[in-house]
PDB file of N, CA and C in Angstrom:
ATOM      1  N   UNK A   1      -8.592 -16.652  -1.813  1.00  0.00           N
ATOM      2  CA  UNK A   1      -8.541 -15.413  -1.051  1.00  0.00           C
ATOM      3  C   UNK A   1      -7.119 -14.845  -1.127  1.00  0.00           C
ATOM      4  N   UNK A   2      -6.821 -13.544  -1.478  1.00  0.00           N
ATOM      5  CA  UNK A   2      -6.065 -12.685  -1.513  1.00  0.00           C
ATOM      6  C   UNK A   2      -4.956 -12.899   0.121  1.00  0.00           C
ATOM      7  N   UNK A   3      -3.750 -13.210   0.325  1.00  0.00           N
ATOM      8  CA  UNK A   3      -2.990 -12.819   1.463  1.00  0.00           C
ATOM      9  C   UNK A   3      -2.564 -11.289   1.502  1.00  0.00           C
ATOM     10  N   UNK A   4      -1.837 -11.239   2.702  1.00  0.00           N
ATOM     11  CA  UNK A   4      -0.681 -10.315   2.705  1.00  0.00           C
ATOM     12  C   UNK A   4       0.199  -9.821   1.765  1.00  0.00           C
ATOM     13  N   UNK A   5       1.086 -11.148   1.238  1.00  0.00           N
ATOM     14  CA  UNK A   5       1.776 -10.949   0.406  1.00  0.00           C
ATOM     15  C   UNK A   5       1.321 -10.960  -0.947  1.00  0.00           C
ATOM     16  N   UNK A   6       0.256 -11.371  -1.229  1.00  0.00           N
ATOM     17  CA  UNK A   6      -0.112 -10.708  -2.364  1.00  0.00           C
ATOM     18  C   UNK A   6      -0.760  -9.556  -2.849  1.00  0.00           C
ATOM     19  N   UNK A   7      -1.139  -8.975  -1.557  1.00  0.00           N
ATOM     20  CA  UNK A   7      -1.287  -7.301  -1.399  1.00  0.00           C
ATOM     21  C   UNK A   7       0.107  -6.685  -1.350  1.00  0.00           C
ATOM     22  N   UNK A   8       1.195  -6.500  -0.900  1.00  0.00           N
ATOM     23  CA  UNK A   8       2.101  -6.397  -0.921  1.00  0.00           C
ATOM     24  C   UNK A   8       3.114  -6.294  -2.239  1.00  0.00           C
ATOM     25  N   UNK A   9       2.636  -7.231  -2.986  1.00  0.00           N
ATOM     26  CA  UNK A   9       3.204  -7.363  -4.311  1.00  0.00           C
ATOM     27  C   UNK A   9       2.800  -6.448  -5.260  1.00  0.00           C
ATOM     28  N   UNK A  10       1.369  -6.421  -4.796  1.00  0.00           N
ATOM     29  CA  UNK A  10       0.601  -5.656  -5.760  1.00  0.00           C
ATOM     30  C   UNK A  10       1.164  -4.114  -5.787  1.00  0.00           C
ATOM     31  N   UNK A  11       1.451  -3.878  -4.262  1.00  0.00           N
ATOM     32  CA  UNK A  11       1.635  -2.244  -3.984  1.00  0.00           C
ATOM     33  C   UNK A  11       3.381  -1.797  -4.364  1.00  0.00           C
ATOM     34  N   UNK A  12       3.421  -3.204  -4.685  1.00  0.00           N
ATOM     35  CA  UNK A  12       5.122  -2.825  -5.289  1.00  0.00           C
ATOM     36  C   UNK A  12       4.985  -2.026  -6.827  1.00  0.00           C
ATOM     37  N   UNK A  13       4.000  -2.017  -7.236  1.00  0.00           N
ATOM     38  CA  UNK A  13       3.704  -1.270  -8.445  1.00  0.00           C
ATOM     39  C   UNK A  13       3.840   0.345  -8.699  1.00  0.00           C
ATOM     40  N   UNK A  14       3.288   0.747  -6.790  1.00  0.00           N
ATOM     41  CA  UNK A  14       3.064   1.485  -6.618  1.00  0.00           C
ATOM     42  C   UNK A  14       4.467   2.927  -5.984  1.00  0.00           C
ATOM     43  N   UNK A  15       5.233   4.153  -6.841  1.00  0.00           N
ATOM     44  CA  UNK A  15       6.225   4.592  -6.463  1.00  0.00           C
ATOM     45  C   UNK A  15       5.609   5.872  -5.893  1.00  0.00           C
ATOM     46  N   UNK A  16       7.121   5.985  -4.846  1.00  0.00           N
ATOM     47  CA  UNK A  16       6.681   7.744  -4.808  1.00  0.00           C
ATOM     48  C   UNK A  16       7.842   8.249  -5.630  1.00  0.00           C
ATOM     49  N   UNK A  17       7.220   9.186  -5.814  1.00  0.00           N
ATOM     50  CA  UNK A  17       7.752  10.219  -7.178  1.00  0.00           C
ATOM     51  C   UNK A  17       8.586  11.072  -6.737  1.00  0.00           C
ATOM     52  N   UNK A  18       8.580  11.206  -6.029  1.00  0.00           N
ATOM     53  CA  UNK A  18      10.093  11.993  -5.425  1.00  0.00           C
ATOM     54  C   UNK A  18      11.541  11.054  -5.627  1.00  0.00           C
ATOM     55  N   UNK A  19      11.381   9.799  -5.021  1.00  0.00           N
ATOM     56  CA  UNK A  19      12.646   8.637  -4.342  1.00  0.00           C
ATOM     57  C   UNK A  19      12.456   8.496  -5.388  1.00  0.00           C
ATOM     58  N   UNK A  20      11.759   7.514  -6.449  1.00  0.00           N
ATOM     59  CA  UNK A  20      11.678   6.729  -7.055  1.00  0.00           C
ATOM     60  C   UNK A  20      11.804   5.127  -6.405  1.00  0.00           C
ATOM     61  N   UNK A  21      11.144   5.063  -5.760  1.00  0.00           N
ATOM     62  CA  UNK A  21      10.971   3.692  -4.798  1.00  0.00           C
ATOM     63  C   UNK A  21       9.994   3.345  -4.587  1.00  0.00           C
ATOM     64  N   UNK A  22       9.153   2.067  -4.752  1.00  0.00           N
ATOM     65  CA  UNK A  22       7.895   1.226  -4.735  1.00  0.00           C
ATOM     66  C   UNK A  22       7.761   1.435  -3.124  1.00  0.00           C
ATOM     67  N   UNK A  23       6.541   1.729  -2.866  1.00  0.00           N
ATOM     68  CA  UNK A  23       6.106   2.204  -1.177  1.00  0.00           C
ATOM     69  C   UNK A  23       6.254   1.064  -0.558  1.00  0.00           C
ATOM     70  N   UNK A  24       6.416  -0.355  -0.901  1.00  0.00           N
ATOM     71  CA  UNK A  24       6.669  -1.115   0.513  1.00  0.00           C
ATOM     72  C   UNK A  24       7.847  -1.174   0.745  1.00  0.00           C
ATOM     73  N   UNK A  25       8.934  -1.203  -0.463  1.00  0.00           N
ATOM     74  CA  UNK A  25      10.229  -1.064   0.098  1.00  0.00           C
ATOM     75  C   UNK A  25      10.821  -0.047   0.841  1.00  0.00           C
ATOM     76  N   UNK A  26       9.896   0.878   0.204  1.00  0.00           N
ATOM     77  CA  UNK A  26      10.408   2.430   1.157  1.00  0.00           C
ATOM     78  C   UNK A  26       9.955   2.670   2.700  1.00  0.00           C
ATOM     79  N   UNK A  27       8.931   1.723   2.605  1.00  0.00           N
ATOM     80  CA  UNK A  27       8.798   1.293   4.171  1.00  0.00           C
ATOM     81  C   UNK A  27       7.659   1.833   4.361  1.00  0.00           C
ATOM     82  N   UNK A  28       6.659   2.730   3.642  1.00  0.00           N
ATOM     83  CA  UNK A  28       5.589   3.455   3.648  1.00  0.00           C
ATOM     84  C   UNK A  28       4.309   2.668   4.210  1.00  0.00           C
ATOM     85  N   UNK A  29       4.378   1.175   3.961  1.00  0.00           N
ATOM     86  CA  UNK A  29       3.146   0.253   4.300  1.00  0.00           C
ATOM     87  C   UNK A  29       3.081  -0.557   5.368  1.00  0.00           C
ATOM     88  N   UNK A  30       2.312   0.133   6.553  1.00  0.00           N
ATOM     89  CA  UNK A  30       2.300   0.218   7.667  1.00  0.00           C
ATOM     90  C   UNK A  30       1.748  -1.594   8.323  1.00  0.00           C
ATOM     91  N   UNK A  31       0.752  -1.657   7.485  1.00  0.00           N
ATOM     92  CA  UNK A  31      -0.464  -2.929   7.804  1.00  0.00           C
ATOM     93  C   UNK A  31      -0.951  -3.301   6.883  1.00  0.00           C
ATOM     94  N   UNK A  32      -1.662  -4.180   6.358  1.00  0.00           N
ATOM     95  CA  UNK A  32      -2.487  -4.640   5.550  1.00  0.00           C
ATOM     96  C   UNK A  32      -3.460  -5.657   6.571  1.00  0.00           C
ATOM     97  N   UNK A  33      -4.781  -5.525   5.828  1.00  0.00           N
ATOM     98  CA  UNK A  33      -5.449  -6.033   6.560  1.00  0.00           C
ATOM     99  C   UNK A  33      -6.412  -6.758   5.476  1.00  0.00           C
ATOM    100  N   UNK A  34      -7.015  -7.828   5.647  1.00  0.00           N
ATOM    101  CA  UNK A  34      -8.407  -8.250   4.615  1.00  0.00           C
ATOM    102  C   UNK A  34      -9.265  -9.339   5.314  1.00  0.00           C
ATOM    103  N   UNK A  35     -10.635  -9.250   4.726  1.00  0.00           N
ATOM    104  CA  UNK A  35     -11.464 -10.275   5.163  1.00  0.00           C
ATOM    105  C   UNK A  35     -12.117 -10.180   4.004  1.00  0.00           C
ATOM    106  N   UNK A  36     -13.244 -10.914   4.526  1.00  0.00           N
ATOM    107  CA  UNK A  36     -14.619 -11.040   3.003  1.00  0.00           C
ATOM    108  C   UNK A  36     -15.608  -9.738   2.941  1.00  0.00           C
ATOM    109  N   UNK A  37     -15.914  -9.510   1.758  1.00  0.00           N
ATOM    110  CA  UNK A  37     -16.723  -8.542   1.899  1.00  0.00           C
ATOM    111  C   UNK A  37     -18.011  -8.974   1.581  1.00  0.00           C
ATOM    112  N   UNK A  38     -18.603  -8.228   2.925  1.00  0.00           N
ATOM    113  CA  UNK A  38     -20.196  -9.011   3.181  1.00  0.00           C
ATOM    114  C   UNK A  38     -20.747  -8.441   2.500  1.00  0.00           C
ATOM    115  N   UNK A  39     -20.807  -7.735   1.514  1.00  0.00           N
ATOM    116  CA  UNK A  39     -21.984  -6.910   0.187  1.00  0.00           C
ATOM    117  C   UNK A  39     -21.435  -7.667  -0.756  1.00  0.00           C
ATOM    118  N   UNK A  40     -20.198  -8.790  -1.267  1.00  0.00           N
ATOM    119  CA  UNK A  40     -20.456  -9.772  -2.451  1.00  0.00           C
ATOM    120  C   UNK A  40     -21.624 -10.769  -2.382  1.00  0.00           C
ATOM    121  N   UNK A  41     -21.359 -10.814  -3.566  1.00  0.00           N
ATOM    122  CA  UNK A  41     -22.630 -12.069  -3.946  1.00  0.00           C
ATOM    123  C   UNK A  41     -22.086 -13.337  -3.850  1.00  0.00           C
ATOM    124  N   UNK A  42     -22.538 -14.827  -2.884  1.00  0.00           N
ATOM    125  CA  UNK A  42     -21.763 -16.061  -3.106  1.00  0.00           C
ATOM    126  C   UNK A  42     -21.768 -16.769  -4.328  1.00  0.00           C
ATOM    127  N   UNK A  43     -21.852 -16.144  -5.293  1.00  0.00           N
ATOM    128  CA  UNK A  43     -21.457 -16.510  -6.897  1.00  0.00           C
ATOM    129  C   UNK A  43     -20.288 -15.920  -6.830  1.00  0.00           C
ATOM    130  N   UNK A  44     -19.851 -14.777  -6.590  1.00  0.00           N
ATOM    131  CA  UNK A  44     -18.971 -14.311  -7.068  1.00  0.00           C
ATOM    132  C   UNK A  44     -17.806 -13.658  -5.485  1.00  0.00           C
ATOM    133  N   UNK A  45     -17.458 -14.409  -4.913  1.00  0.00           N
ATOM    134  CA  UNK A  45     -16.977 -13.616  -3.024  1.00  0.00           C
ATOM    135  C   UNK A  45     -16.127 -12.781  -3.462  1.00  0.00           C
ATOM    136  N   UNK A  46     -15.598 -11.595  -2.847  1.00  0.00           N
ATOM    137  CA  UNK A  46     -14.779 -10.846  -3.130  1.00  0.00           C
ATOM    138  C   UNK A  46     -14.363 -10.411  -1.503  1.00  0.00           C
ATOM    139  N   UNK A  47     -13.521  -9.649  -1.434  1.00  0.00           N
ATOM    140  CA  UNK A  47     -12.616  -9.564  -0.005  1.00  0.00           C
ATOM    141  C   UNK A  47     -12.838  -8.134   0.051  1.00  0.00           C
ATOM    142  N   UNK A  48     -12.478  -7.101   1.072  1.00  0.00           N
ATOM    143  CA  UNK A  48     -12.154  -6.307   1.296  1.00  0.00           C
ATOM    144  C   UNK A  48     -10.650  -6.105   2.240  1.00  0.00           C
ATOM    145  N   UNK A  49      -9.888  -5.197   1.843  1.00  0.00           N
ATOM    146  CA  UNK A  49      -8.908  -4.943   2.159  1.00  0.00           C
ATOM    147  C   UNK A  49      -8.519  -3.090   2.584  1.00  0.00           C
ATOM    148  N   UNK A  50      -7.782  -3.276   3.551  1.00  0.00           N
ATOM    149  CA  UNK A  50      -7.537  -2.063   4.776  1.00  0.00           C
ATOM    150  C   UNK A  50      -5.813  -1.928   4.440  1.00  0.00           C
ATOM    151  N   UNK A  51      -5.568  -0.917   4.104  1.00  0.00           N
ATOM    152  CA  UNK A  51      -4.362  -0.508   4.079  1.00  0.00           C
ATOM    153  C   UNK A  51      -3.862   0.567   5.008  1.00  0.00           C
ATOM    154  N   UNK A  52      -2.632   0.412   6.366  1.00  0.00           N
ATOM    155  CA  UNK A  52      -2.849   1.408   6.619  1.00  0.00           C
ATOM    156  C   UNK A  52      -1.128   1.714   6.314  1.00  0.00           C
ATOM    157  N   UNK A  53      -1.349   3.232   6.353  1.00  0.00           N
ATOM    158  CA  UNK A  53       0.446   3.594   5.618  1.00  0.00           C
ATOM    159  C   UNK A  53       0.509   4.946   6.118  1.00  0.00           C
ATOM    160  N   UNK A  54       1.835   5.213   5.609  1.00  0.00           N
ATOM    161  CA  UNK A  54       2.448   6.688   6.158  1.00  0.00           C
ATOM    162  C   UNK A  54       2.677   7.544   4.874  1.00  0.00           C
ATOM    163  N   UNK A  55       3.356   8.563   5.198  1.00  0.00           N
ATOM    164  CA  UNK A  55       4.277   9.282   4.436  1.00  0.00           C
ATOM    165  C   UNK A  55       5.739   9.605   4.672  1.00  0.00           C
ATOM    166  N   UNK A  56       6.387   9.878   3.872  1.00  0.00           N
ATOM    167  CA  UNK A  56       7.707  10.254   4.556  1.00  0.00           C
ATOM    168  C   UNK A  56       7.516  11.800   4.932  1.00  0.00           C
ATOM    169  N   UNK A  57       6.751  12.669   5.184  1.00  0.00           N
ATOM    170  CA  UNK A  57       6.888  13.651   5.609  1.00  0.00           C
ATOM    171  C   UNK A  57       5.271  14.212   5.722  1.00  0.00           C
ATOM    172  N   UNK A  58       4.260  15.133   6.428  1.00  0.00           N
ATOM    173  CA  UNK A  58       3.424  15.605   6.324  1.00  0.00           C
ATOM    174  C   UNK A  58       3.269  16.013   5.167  1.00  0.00           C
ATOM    175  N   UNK A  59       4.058  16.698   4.824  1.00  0.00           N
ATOM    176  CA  UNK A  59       4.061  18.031   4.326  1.00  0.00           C
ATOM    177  C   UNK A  59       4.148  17.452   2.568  1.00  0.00           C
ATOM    178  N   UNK A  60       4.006  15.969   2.418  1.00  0.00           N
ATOM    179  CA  UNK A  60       4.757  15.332   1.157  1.00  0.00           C
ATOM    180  C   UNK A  60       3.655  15.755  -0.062  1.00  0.00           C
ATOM    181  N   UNK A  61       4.393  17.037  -0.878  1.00  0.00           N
ATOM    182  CA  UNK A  61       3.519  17.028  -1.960  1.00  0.00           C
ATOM    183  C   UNK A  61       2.907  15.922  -2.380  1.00  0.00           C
ATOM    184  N   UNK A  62       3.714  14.908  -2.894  1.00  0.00           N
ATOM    185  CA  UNK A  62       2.944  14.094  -3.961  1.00  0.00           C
ATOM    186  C   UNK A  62       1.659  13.272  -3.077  1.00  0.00           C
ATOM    187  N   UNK A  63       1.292  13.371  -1.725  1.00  0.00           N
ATOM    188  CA  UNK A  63       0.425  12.409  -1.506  1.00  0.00           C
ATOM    189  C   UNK A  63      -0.885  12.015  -1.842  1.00  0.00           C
ATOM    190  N   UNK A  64      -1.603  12.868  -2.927  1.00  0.00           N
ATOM    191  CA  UNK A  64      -2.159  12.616  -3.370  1.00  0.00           C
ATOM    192  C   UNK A  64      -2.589  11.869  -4.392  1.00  0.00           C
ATOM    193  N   UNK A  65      -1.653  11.996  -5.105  1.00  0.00           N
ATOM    194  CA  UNK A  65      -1.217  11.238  -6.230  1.00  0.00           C
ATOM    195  C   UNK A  65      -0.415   9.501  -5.692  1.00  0.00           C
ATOM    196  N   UNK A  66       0.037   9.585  -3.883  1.00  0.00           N
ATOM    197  CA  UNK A  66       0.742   7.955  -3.949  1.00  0.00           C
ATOM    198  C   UNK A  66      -0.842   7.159  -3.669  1.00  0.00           C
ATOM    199  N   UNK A  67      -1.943   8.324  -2.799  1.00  0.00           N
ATOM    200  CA  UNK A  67      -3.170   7.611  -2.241  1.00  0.00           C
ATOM    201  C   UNK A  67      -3.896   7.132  -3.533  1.00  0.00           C
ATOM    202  N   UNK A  68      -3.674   7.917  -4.683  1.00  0.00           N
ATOM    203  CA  UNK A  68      -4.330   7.273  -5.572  1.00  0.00           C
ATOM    204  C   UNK A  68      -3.837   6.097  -6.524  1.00  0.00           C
ATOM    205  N   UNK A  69      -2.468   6.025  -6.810  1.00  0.00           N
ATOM    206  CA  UNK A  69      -1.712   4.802  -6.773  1.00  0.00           C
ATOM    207  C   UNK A  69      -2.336   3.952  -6.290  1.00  0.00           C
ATOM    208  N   UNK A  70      -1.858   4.073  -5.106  1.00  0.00           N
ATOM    209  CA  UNK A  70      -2.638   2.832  -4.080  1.00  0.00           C
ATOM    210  C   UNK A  70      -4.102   2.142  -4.032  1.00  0.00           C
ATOM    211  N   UNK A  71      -5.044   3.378  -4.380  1.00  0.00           N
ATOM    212  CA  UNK A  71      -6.378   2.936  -4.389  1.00  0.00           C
ATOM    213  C   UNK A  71      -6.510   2.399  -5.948  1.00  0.00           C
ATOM    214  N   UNK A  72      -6.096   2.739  -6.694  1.00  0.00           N
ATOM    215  CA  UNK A  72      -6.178   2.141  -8.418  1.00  0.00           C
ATOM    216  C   UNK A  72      -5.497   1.287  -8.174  1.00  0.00           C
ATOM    217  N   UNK A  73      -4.845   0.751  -7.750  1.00  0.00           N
ATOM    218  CA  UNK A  73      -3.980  -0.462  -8.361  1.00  0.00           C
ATOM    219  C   UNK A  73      -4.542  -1.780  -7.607  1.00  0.00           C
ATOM    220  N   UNK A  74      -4.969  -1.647  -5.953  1.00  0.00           N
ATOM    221  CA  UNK A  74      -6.187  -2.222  -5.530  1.00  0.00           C
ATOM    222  C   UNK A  74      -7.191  -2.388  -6.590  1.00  0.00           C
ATOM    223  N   UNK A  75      -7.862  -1.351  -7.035  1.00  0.00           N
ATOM    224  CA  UNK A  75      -9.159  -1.273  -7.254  1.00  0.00           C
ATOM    225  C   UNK A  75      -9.122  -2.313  -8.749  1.00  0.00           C
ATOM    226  N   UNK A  76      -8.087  -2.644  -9.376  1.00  0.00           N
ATOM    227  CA  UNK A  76      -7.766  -3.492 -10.345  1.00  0.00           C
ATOM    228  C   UNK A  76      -7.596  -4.708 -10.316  1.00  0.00           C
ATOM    229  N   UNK A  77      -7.860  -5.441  -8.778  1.00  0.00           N
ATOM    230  CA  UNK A  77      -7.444  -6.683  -8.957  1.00  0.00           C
ATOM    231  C   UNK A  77      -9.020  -7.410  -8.393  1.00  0.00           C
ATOM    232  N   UNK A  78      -9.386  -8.047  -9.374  1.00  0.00           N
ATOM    233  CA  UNK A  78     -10.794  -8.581  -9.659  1.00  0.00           C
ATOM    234  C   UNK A  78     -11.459  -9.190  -8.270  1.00  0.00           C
ATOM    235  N   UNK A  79     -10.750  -9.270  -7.674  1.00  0.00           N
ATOM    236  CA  UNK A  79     -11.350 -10.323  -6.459  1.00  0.00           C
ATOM    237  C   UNK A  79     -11.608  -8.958  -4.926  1.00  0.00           C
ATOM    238  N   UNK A  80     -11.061  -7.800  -5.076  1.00  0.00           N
ATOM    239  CA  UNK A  80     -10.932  -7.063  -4.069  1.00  0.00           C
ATOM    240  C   UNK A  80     -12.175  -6.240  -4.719  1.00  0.00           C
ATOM    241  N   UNK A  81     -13.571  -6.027  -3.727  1.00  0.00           N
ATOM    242  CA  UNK A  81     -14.515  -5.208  -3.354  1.00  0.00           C
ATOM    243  C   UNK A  81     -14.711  -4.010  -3.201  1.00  0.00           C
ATOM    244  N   UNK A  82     -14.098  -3.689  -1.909  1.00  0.00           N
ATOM    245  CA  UNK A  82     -14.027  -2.817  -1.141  1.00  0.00           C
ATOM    246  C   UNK A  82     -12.524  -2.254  -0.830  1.00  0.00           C
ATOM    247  N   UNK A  83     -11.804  -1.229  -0.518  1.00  0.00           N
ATOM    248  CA  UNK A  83     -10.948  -0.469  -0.298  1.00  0.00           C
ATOM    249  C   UNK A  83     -10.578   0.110   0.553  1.00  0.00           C
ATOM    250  N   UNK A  84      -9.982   0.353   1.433  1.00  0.00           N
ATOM    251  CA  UNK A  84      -9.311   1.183   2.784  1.00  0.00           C
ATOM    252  C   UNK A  84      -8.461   1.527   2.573  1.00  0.00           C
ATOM    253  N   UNK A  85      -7.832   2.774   2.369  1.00  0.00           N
ATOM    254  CA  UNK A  85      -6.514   3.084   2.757  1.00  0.00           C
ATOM    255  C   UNK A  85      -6.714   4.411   4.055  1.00  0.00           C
ATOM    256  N   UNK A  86      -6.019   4.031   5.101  1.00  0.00           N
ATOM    257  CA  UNK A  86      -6.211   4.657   5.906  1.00  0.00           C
ATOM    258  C   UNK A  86      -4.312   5.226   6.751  1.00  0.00           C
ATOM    259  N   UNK A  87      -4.019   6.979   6.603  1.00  0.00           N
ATOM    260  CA  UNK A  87      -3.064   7.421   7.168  1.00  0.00           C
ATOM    261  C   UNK A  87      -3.064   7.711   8.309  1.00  0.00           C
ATOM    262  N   UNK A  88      -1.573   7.293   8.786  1.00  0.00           N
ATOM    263  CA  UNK A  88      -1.260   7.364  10.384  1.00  0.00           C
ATOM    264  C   UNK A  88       0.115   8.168  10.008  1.00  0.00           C
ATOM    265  N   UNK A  89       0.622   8.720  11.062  1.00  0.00           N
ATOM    266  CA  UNK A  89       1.583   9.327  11.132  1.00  0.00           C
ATOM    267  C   UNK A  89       2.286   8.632  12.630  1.00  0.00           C
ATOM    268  N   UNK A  90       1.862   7.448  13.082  1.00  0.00           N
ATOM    269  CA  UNK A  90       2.606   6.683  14.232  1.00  0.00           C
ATOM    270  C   UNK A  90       3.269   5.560  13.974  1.00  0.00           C
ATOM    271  N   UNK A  91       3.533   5.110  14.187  1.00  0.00           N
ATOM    272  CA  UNK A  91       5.287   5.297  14.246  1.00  0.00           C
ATOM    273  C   UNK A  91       5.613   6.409  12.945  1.00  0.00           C
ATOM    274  N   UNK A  92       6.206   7.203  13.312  1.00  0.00           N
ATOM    275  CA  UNK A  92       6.891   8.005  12.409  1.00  0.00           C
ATOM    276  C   UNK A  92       7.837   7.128  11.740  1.00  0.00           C
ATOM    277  N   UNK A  93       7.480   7.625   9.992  1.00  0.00           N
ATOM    278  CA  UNK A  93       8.135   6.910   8.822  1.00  0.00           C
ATOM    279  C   UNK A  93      10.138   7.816   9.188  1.00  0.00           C
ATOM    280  N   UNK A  94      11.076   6.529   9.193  1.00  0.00           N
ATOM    281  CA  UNK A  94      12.078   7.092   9.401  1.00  0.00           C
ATOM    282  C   UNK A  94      12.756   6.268   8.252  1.00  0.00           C
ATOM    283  N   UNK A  95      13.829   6.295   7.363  1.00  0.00           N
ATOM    284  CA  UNK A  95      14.751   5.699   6.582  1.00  0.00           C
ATOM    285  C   UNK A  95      15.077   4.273   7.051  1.00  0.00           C
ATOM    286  N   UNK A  96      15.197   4.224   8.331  1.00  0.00           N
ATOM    287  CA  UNK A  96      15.354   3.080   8.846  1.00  0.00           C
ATOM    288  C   UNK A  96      14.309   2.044   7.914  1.00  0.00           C
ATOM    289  N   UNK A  97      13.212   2.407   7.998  1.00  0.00           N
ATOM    290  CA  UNK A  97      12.505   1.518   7.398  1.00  0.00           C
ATOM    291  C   UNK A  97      12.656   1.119   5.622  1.00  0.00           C
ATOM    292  N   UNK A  98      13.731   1.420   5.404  1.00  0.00           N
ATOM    293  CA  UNK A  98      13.771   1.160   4.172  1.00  0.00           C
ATOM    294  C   UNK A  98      14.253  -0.446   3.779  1.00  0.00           C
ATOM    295  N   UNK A  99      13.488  -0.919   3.036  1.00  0.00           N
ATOM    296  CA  UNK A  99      14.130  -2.196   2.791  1.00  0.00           C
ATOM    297  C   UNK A  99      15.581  -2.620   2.636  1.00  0.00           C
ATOM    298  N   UNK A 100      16.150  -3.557   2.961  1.00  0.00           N
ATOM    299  CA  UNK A 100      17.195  -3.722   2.193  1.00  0.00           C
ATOM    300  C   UNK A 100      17.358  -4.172   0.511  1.00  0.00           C
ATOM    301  N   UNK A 101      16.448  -4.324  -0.363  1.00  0.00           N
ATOM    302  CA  UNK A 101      16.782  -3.993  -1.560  1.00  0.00           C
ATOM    303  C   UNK A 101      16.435  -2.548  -1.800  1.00  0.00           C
ATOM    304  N   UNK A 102      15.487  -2.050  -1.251  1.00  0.00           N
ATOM    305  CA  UNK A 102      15.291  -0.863  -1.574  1.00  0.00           C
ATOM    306  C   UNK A 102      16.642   0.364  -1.223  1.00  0.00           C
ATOM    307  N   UNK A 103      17.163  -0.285  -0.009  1.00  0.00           N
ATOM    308  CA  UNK A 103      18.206   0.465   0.413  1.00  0.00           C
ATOM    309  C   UNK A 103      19.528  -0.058  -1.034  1.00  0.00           C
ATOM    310  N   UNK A 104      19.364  -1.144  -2.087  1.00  0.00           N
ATOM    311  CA  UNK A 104      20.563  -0.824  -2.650  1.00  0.00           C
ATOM    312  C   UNK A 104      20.190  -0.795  -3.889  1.00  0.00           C
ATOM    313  N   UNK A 105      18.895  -0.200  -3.718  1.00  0.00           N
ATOM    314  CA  UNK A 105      18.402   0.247  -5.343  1.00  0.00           C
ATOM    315  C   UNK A 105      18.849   1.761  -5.236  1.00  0.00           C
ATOM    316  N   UNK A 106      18.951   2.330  -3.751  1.00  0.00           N
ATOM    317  CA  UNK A 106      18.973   3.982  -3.690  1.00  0.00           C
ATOM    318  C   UNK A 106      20.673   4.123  -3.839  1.00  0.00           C
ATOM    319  N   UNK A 107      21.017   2.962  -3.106  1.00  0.00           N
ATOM    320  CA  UNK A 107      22.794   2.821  -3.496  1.00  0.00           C
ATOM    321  C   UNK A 107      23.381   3.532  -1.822  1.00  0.00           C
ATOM    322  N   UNK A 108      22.365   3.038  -0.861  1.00  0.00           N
ATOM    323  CA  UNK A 108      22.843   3.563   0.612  1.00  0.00           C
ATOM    324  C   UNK A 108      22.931   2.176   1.610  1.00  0.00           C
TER     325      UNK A 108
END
């Protein structure tokens, strides 16, 4: 079964196109969540997984293009089913949340 951190890893794949920064370092990935998904077959179990995340701004052109990042790069890893990505705008995404490597990949 899939953890946290290997959801996490996965979404490091994933940039926004503005920063140039992988969304968990940029602080964009709010939750992750997974269990089993009860529509696999016990030949084959597969999980479902709940992502919930932000943006750095409403208004962020590219978000269409990071939601689909996110849902393809999920949707590629053989053992994951089902898909959630679900946006919140609570806690508001602030810089603060930027990783510290991410903060010295930006050079701040």
């Amino acid at each position: 079964m899939l953890s946290e951190a290997d959801i996490l890893t996965a979404l490091r794949d994933c940039f926004d196109p503005e920063v140039k920064l992988n969304l968990v370092d940029l602080g964009l990935i709010y939750a992750i969540e997974t269990g089993p998904d009860p529509d696999s077959t016990p030949a084959w179990p597969r999980q479902w997984v709940k992502v919930t995340m932000t943006l750095t701004t409403q208004q962020c052109p590219a978000s269409g293009l990071i939601f689909e990042q996110v849902h393809n790069r999920l949707a590629g890893i053989a053992d994951i089913g089902k898909i959630e990505v679900n946006l919140v705008w609570e806690p508001k995404w602030t810089a603060h949340r930027i990783s510290e490597a991410g903060r010295r990949q930006l050079g701040i």
